[in-house]
Protein backbone atom coordinates (compact mmCIF):
# COMPACT_ATOMS: atom_id res chain seq x y z
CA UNK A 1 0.00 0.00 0.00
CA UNK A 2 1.46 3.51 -0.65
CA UNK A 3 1.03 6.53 1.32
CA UNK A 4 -1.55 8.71 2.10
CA UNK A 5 -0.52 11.28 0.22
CA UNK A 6 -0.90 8.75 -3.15
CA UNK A 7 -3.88 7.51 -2.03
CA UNK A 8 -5.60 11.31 -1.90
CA UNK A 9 -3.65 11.63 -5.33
CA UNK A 10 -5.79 8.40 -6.62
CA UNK A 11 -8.74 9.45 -5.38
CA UNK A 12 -8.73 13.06 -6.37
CA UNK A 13 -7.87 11.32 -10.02
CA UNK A 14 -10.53 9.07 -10.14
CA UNK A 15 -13.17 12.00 -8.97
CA UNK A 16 -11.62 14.12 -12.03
CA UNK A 17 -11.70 10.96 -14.56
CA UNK A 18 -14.52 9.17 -14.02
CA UNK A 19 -16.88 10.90 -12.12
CA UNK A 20 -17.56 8.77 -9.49
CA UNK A 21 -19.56 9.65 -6.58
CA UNK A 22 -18.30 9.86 -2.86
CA UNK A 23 -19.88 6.57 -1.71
CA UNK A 24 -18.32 4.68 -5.58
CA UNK A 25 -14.63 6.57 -4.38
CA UNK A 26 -15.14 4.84 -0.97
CA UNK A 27 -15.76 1.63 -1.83
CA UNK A 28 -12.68 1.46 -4.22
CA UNK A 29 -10.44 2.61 -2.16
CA UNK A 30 -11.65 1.11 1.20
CA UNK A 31 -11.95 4.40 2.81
CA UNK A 32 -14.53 6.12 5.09
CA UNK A 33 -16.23 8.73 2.86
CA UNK A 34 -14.96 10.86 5.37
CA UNK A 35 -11.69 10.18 4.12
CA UNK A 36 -12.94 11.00 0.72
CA UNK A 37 -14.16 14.18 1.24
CA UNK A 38 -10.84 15.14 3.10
CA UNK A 39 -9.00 14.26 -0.52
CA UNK A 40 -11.24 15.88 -2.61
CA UNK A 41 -10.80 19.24 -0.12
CA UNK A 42 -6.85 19.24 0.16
CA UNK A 43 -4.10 17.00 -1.86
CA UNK A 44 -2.39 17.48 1.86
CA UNK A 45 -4.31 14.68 4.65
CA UNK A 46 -4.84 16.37 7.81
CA UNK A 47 -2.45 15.53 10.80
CA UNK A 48 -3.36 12.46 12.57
CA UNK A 49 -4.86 13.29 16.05
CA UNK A 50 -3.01 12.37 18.99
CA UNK A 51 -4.95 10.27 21.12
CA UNK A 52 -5.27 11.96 24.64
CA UNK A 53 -5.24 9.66 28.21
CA UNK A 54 -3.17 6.97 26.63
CA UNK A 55 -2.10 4.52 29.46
CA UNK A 56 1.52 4.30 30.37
CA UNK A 57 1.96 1.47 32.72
CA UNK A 58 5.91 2.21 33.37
CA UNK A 59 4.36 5.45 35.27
CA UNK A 60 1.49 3.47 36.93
CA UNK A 61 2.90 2.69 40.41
CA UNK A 62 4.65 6.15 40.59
CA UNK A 63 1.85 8.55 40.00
CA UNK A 64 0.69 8.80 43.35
CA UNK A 65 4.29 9.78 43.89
CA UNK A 66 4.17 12.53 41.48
CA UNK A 67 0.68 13.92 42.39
CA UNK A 68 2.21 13.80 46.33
CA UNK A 69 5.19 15.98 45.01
CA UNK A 70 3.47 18.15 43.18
CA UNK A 71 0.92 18.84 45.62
CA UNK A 72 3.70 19.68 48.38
CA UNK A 73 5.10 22.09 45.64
CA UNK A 74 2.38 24.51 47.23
CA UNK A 75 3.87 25.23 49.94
CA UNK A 76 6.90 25.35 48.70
CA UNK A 77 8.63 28.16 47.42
CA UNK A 78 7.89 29.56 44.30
CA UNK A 79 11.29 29.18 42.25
CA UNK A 80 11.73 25.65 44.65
CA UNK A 81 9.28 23.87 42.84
CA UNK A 82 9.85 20.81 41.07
CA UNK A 83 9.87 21.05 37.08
CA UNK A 84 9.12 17.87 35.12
CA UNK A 85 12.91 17.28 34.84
CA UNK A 86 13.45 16.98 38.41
CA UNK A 87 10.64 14.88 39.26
CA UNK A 88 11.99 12.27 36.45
CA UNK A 89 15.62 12.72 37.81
CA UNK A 90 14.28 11.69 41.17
CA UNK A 91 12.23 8.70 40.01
CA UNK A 92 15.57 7.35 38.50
CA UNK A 93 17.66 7.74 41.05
CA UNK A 94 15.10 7.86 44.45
CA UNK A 95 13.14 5.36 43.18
CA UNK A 96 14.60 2.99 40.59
CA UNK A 97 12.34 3.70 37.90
CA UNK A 98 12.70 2.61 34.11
CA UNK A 99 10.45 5.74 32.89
CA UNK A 100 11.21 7.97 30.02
CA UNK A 101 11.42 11.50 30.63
CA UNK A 102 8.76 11.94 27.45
CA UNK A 103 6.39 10.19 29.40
CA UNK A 104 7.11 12.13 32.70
CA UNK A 105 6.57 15.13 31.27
CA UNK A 106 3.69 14.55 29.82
CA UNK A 107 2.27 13.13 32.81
CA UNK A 108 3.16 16.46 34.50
CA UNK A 109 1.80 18.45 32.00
CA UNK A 110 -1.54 17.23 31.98
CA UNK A 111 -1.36 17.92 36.23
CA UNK A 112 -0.30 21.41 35.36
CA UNK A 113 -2.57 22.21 32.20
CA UNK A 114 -4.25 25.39 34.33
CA UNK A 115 -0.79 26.87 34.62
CA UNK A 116 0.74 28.96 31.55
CA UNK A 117 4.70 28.80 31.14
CA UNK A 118 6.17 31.97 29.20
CA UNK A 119 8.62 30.91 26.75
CA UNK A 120 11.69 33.79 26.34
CA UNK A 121 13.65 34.22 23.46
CA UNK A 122 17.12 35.12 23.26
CA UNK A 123 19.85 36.04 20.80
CA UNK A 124 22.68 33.50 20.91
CA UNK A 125 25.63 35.08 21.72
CA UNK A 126 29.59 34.01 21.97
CA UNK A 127 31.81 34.50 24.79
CA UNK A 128 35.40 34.57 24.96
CA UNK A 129 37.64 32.09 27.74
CA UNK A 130 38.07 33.92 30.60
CA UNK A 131 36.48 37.15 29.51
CA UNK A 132 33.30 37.51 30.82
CA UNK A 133 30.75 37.19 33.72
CA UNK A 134 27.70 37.55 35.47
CA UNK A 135 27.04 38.17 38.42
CA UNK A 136 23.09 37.69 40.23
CA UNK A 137 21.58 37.44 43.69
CA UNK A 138 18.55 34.24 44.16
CA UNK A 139 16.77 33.15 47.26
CA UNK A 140 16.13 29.76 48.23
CA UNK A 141 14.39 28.22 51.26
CA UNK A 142 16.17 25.97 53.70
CA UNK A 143 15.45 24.33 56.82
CA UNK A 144 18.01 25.33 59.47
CA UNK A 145 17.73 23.01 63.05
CA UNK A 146 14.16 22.79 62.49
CA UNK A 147 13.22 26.59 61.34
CA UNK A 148 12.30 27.66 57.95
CA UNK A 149 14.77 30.01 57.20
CA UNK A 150 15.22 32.28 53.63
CA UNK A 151 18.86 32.99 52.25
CA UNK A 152 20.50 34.61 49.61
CA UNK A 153 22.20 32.81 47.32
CA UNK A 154 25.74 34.67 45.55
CA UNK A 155 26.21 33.59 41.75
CA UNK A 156 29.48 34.39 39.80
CA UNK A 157 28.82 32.19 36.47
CA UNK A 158 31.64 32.27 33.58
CA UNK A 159 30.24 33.10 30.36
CA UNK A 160 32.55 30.78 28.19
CA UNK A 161 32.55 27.73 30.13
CA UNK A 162 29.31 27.85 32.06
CA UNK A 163 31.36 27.13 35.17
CA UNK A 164 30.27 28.63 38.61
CA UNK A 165 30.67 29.98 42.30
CA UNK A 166 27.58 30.37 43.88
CA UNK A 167 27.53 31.47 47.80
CA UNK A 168 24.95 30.93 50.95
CA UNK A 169 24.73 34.37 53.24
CA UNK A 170 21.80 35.22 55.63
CA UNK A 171 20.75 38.18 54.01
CA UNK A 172 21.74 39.92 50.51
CA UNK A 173 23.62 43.04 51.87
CA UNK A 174 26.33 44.43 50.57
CA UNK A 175 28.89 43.13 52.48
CA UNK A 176 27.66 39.80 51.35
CA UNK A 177 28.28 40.96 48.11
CA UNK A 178 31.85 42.27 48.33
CA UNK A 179 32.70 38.63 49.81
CA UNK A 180 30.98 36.70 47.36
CA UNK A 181 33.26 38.04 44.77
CA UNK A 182 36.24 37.61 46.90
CA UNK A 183 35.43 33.78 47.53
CA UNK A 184 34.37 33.32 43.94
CA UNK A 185 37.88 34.70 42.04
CA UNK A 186 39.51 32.43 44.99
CA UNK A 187 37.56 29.73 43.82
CA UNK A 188 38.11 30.44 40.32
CA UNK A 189 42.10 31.11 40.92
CA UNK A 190 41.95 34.32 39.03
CA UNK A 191 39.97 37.42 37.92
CA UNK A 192 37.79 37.83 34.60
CA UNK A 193 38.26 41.20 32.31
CA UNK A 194 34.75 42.09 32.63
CA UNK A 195 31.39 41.37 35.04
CA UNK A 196 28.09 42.25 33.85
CA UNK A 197 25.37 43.41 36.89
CA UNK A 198 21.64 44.48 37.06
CA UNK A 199 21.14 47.23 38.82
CA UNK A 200 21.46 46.17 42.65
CA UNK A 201 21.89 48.30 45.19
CA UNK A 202 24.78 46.93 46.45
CA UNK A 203 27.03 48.04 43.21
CA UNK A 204 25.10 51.15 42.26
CA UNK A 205 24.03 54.26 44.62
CA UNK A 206 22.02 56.03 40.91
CA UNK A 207 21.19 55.23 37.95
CA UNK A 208 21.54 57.81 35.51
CA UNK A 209 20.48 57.91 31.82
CA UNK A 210 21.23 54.92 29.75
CA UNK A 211 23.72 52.85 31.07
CA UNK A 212 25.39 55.65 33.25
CA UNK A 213 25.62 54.73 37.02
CA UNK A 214 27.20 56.12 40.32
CA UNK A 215 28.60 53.23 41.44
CA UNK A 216 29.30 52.54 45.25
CA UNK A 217 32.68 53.49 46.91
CA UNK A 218 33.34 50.17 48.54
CA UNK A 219 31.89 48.48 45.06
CA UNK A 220 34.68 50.57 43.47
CA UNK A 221 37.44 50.10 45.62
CA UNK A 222 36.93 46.26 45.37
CA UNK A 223 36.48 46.81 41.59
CA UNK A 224 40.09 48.75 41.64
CA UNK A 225 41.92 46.04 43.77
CA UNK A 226 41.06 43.06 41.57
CA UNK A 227 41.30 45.18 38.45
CA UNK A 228 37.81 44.17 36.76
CA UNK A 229 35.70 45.67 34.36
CA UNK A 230 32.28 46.03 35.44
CA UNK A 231 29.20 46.59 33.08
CA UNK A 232 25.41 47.23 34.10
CA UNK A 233 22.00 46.23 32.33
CA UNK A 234 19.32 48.67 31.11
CA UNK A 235 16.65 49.45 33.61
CA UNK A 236 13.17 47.02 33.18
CA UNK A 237 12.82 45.10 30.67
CA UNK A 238 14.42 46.20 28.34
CA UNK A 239 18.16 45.19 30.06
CA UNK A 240 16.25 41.61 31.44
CA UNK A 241 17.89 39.48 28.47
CA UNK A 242 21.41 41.00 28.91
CA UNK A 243 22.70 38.56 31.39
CA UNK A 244 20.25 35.87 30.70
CA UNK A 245 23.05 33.15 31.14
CA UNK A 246 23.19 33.95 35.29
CA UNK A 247 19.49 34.40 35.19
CA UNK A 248 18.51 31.29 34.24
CA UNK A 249 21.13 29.44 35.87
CA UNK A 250 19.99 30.68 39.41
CA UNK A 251 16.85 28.57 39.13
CA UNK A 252 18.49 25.35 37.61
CA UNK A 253 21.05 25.20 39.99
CA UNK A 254 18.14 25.89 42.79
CA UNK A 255 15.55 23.19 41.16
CA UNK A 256 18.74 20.77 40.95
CA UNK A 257 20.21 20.95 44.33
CA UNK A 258 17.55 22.36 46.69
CA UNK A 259 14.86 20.58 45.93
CA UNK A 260 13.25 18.68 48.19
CA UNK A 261 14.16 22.08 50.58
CA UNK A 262 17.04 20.70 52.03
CA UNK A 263 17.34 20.06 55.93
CA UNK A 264 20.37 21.79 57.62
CA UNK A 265 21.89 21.62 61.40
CA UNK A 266 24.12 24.39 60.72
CA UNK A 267 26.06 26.72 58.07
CA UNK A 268 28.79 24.86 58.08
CA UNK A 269 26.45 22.05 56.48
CA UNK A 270 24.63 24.33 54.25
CA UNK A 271 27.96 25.42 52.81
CA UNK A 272 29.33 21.97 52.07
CA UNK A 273 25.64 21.22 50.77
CA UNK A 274 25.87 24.25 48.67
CA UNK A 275 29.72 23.03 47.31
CA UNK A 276 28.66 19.90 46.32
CA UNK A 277 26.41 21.26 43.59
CA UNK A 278 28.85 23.39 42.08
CA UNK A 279 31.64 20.50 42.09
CA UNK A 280 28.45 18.23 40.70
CA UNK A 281 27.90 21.00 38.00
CA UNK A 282 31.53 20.61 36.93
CA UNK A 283 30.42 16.75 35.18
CA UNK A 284 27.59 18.43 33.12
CA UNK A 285 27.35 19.47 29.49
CA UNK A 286 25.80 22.18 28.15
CA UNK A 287 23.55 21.27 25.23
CA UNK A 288 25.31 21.94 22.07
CA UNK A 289 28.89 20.95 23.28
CA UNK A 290 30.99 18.06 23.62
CA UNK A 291 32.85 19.28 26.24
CA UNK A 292 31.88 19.20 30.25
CA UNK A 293 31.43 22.78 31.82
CA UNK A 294 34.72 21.25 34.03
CA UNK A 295 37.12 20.48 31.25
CA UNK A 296 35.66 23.92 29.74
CA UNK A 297 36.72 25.57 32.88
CA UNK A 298 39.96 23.89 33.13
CA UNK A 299 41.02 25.90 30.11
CA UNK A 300 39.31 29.11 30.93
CA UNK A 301 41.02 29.09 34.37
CA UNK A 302 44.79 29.84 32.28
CA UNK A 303 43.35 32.95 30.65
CA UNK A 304 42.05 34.86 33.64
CA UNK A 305 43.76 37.60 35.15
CA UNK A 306 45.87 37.07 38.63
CA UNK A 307 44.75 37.14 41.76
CA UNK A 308 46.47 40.13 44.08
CA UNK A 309 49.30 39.45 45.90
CA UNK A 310 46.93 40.76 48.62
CA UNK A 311 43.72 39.93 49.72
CA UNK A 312 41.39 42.67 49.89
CA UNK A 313 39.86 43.75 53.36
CA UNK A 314 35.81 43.66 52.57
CA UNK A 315 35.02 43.37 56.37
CA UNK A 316 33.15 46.38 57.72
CA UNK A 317 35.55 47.85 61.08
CA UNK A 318 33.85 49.37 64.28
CA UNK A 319 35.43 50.22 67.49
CA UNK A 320 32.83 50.00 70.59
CA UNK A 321 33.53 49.69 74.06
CA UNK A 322 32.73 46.56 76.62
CA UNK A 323 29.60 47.16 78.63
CA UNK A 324 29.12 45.64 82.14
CA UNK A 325 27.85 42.93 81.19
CA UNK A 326 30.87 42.09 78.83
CA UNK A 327 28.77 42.99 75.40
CA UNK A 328 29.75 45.19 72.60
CA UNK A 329 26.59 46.46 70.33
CA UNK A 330 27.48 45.78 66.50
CA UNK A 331 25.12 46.84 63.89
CA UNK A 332 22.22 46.82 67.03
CA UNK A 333 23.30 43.36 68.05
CA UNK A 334 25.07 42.81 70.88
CA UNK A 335 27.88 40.03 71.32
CA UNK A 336 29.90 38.76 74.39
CA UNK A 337 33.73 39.52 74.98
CA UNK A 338 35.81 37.82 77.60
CA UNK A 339 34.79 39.71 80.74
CA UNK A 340 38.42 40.82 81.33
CA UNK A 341 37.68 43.60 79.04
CA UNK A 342 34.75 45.09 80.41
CA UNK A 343 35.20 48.96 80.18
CA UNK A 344 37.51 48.77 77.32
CA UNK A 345 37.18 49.31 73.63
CA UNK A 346 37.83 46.33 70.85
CA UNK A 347 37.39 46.31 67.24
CA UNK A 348 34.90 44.39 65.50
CA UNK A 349 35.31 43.40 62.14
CA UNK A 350 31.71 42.92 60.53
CA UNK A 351 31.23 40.32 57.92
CA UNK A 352 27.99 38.85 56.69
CA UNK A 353 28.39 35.62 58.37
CA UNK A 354 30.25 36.16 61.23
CA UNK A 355 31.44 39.46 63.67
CA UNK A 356 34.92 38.72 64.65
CA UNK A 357 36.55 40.85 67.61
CA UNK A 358 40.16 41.75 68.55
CA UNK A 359 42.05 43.82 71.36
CA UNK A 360 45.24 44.87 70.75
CA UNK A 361 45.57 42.87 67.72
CA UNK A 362 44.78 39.26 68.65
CA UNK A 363 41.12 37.74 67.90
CA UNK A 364 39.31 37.74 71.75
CA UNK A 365 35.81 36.44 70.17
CA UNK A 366 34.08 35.04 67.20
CA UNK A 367 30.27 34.60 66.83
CA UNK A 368 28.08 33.57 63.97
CA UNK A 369 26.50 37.44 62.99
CA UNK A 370 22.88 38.21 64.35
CA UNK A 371 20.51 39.93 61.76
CA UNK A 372 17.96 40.66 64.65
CA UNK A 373 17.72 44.03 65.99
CA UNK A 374 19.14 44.36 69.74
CA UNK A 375 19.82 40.26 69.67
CA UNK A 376 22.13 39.07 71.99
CA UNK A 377 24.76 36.48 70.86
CA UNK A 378 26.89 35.22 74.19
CA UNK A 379 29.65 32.28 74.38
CA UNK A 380 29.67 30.97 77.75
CA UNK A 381 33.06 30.42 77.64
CA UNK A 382 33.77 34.04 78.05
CA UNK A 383 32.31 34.34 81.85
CA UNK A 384 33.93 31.38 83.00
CA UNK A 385 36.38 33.87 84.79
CA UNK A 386 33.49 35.75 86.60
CA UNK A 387 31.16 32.33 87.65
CA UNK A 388 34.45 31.05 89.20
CA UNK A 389 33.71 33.30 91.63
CA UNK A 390 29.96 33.41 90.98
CA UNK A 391 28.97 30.15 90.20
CA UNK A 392 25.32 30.08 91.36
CA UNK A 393 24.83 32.47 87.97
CA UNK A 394 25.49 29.71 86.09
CA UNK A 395 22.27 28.23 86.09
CA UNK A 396 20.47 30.84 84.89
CA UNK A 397 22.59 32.34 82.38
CA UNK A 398 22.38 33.78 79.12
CA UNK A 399 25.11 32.44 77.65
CA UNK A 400 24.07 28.60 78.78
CA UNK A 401 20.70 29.03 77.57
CA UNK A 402 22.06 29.52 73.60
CA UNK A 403 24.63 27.14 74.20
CA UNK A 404 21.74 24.49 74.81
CA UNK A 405 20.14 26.33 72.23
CA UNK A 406 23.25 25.82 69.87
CA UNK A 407 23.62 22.37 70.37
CA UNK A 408 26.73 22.61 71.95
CA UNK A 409 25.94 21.35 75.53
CA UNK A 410 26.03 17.90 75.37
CA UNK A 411 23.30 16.47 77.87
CA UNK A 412 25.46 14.12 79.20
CA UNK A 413 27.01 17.57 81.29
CA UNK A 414 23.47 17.85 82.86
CA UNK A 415 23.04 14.40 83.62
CA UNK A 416 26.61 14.94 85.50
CA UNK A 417 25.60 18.02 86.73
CA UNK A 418 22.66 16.43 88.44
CA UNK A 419 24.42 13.48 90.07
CA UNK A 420 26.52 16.29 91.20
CA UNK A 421 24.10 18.37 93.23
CA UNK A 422 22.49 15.11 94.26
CA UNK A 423 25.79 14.36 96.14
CA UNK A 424 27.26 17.71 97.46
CA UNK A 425 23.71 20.50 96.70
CA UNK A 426 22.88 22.49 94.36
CA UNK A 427 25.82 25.28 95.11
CA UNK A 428 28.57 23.24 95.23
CA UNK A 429 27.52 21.08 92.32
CA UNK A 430 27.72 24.43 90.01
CA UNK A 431 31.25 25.33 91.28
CA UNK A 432 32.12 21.67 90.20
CA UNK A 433 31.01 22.43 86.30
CA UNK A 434 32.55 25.82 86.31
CA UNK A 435 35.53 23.63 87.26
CA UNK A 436 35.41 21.28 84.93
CA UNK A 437 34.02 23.99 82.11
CA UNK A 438 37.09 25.69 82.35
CA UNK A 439 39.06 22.35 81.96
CA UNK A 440 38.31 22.82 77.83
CA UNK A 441 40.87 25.53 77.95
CA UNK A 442 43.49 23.44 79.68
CA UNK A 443 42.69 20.34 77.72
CA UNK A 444 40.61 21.13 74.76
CA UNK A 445 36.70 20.31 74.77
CA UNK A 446 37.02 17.00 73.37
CA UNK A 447 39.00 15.83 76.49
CA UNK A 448 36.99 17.42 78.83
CA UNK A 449 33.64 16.03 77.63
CA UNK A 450 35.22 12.09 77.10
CA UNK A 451 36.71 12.94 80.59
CA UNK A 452 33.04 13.83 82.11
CA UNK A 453 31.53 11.08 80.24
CA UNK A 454 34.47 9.08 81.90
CA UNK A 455 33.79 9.91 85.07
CA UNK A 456 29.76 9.56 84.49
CA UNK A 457 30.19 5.96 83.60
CA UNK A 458 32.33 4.75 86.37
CA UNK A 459 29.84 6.49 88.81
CA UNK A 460 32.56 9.20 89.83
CA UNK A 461 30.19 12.14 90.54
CA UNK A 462 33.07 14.75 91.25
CA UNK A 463 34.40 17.36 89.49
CA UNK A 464 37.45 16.67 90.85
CA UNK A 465 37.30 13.41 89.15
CA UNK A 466 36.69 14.63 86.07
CA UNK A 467 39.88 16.60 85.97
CA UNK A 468 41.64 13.80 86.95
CA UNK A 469 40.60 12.23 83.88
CA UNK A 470 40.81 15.22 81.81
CA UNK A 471 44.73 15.42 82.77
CA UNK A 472 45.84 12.02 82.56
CA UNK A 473 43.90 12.21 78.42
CA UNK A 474 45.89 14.62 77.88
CA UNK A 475 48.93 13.05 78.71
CA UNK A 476 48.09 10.17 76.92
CA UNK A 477 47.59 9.13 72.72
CA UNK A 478 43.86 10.95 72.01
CA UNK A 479 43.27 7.14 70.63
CA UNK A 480 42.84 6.27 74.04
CA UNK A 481 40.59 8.63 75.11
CA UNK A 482 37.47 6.66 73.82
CA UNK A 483 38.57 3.38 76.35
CA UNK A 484 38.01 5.88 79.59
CA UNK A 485 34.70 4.72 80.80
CA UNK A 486 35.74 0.98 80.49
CA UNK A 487 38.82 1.50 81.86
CA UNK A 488 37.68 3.24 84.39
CA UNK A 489 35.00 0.85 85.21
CA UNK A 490 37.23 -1.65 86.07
CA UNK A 491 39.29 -0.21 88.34
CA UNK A 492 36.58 1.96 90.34
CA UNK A 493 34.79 0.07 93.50
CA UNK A 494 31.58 -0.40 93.37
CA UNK A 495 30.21 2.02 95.71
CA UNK A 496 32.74 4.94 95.74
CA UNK A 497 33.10 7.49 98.77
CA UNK A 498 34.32 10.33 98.78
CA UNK A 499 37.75 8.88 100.99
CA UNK A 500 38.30 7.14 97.49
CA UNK A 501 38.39 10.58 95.36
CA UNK A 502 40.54 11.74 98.14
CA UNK A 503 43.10 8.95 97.57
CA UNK A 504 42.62 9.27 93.91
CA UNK A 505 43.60 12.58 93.94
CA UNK A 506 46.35 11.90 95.65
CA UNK A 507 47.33 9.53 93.93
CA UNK A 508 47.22 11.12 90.92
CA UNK A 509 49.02 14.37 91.61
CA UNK A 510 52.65 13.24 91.87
């Protein structure tokens, strides 16, 4: 049988030659007269219709999966959503399914037929090795111990080689924005000619007519001292498809590698979240090329200009004094000093992560940077001094309350805090932890908590004991600080007095 085409070629020829009637043309040709009349109206046939609902029983068991995604993507943020793409890239890999990505996507498209997708159009351009970049701010969603928290994501993309840096900070400021560049040439290993903005606040104090701005000074000193190039977008529309390579990849890289929205327990495990999508990144190719964006890089990274011989200082300096209570106010937060320097003025170097705080040139305190107006951020171990000779604060404290707060009090320290006052009262018992608090300086924390957990185990309820322990660890290999508590078991009596700590004690100071 030949094609359509010649078949509505026959027909049409027979209509012309002989006359014959729709129903006569049908029967010849074994065609609905429907068919007919379609041939006698075009030499073209009409598309075949697609049909709509067809089954696909590799999806079947997964579509409950899907819908449950899908429907969570309403709470979710609005750029953390998952796209058709994703959800397939999770079947394969979550789930073990053997599932084109045709069929995926057409499952999600009939779930999403209410929503309208604008399509953007773009003029391909070429970029030069080491060149060009761009340079954008994106949010993403994260959950940080248990609290939804928003951040602001920093992204340096190459131009040439796709390759990127992208950054986690609390909030976009500008000071986040000075480092970001700073951590992205490091991680680049050099410096590109030019870097192409919108107009954000943190690079540009007006914009003028065209593409004249005023930039801002500390913008322009940074711009000086790594000896870039920097370009700006029209205003509106109008500049949106100027930097459209660092617009778009904002959202892939957010769809890729924060979605689910990823569970945190701290910054330090956001950032190594955040680092294994840009290594991960490295392995892909952009569609058109034969190369990855890593072996792209690789010969992008020769071209770019050197790095200073020095690093440039983007931290923010202030110079306030030590209240009473051994706080200094930064930026209407307030963090703790050692109380040895109450009454006397530090300086506080102001970065977007962290405030960082010296006397007389050497570092007295470091604390994770509070965007909460008059927050208090306090390290216990900087009134260990003062509840030496005040210990019945401790309880109550500030700075014990965020530690707890932090994570960082292990409650094995209450549980030997309570055996404690159980034994000698509730005032003695918090001289004992101050005691063996300030052991961490003499023998690191890791000592001093094995050495309490030490002491815990073998039913030694002393702080005295604890040091003990503490001392002889750190006279010994650190392997064999994990054998304490059996160790200790074996050689401790069964019901130990306090004659026996005595001894110990003893014992253990010659």
């Amino acid at each position: 049988m030949g094609s359509r085409v010649e078949q509505f070629e026959q027909i049409r020829r027979d209509r012309e030659v002989e006359g014959l009637s729709i129903r006569k043309l049908a029967e010849r040709h074994g065609v609905h007269r429907r068919a007919v009349r379609q041939a006698l109206a075009s030499a073209v046939p009409p598309p075949k219709r697609r049909p709509e609902g067809r089954a696909a029983p590799a999806l079947g068991p997964y579509r409950a999966l899907i819908d449950e995604w899908l429907t969570a993507d309403r709470e979710a943020p609005r750029k953390q959503r998952h796209t058709a793409r994703r959800i397939w890239q999770r079947l394969v890999a979550e789930h073990g399914a053997e599932v084109a990505e045709v069929t995926v996507r057409q499952h999600v498209r009939a779930r999403r037929r209410a929503i309208g997708l604008g399509v953007e159009a773009y003029v391909p351009q070429i970029h030069h090795p080491g060149a060009e970049a761009e340079v954008d701010w994106g949010e993403a969603s994260v959950i940080m111990r248990d609290t939804p928290i928003t951040i602001g994501l920093f992204y340096l993309r190459a131009c040439h080689s796709g390759a990127a840096y992208v950054g986690a900070f609390p909030r976009m400021t500008q000071q986040a924005f000075l480092e970001g560049h700073a951590e992205a040439f490091d991680h680049f290993g050099g410096v590109f000619s030019l870097i192409r903005y919108d107009n954000l606040r943190s690079a540009v104090k007006l914009v003028l007519r065209g593409r004249r701005r005023v930039e801002a000074d500390r913008f322009t000193a940074m711009r000086s001292h790594y000896r870039f190039a920097s370009a700006f977008t029209l205003v509106g529309i109008a500049g949106a498809h100027e930097k459209g390579g660092v617009e778009g990849e904002v959202g892939r890289y957010r769809r890729r590698h924060l979605v689910p929205v990823p569970e945190v327990g701290s910054w330090a495990e956001l950032d190594a979240l955040i680092a294994r999508g840009v290594r991960h990144d490295l392995g892909r190719r952009i569609v058109g090329r034969a190369e990855t964006v890593g072996e792209a890089m690789a010969r992008e990274r020769v071209l770019l200009g050197p790095l200073p011989a020095e690093a440039h200082e983007v931290s923010e300096i202030s110079s306030p004094r030590v209240d009473a209570k051994a706080l200094v106010t930064v930026r209407q937060s307030r963090y703790s000093v050692p109380v040895g320097l109450v009454g006397l003025r530090v300086e506080a170097r102001i970065r977007a992560r962290e405030v960082v705080v010296s006397h007389r040139g050497a570092e007295v305190a470091r604390h994770v940077r509070s965007y909460e107006r008059l927050a208090v951020v306090a390290s216990l171990d900087h009134y260990l001094d003062l509840l030496r000779d005040k210990p019945g604060a401790l309880q109550g404290s500030l700075a014990l309350a965020q530690e707890r707060a932090r994570g960082a009090w292990p409650p094995m320290l209450d549980e030997l805090w309570a055996q404690i006052a159980a034994r000698y009262g509730s005032s003695e018992a918090a001289r004992h932890m101050v005691e063996v608090l300030l052991l961490a300086r003499e023998v690191g924390p890791e000592r001093m908590i094995a050495a309490a957990a030490g002491a815990l185990a073998a039913g030694a309820h002393d702080g005295r004991a604890v040091a003990l322990l503490a001392r002889r660890a750190a006279r010994a290999p650190v392997a064999a600080i994990g054998d304490l508590p059996e160790r200790i078991t074996l050689t401790e009596r069964e019901a130990p007095s306090l004659d026996d700590y005595d001894q110990l004690l003893e014992g253990g100071s010659r």
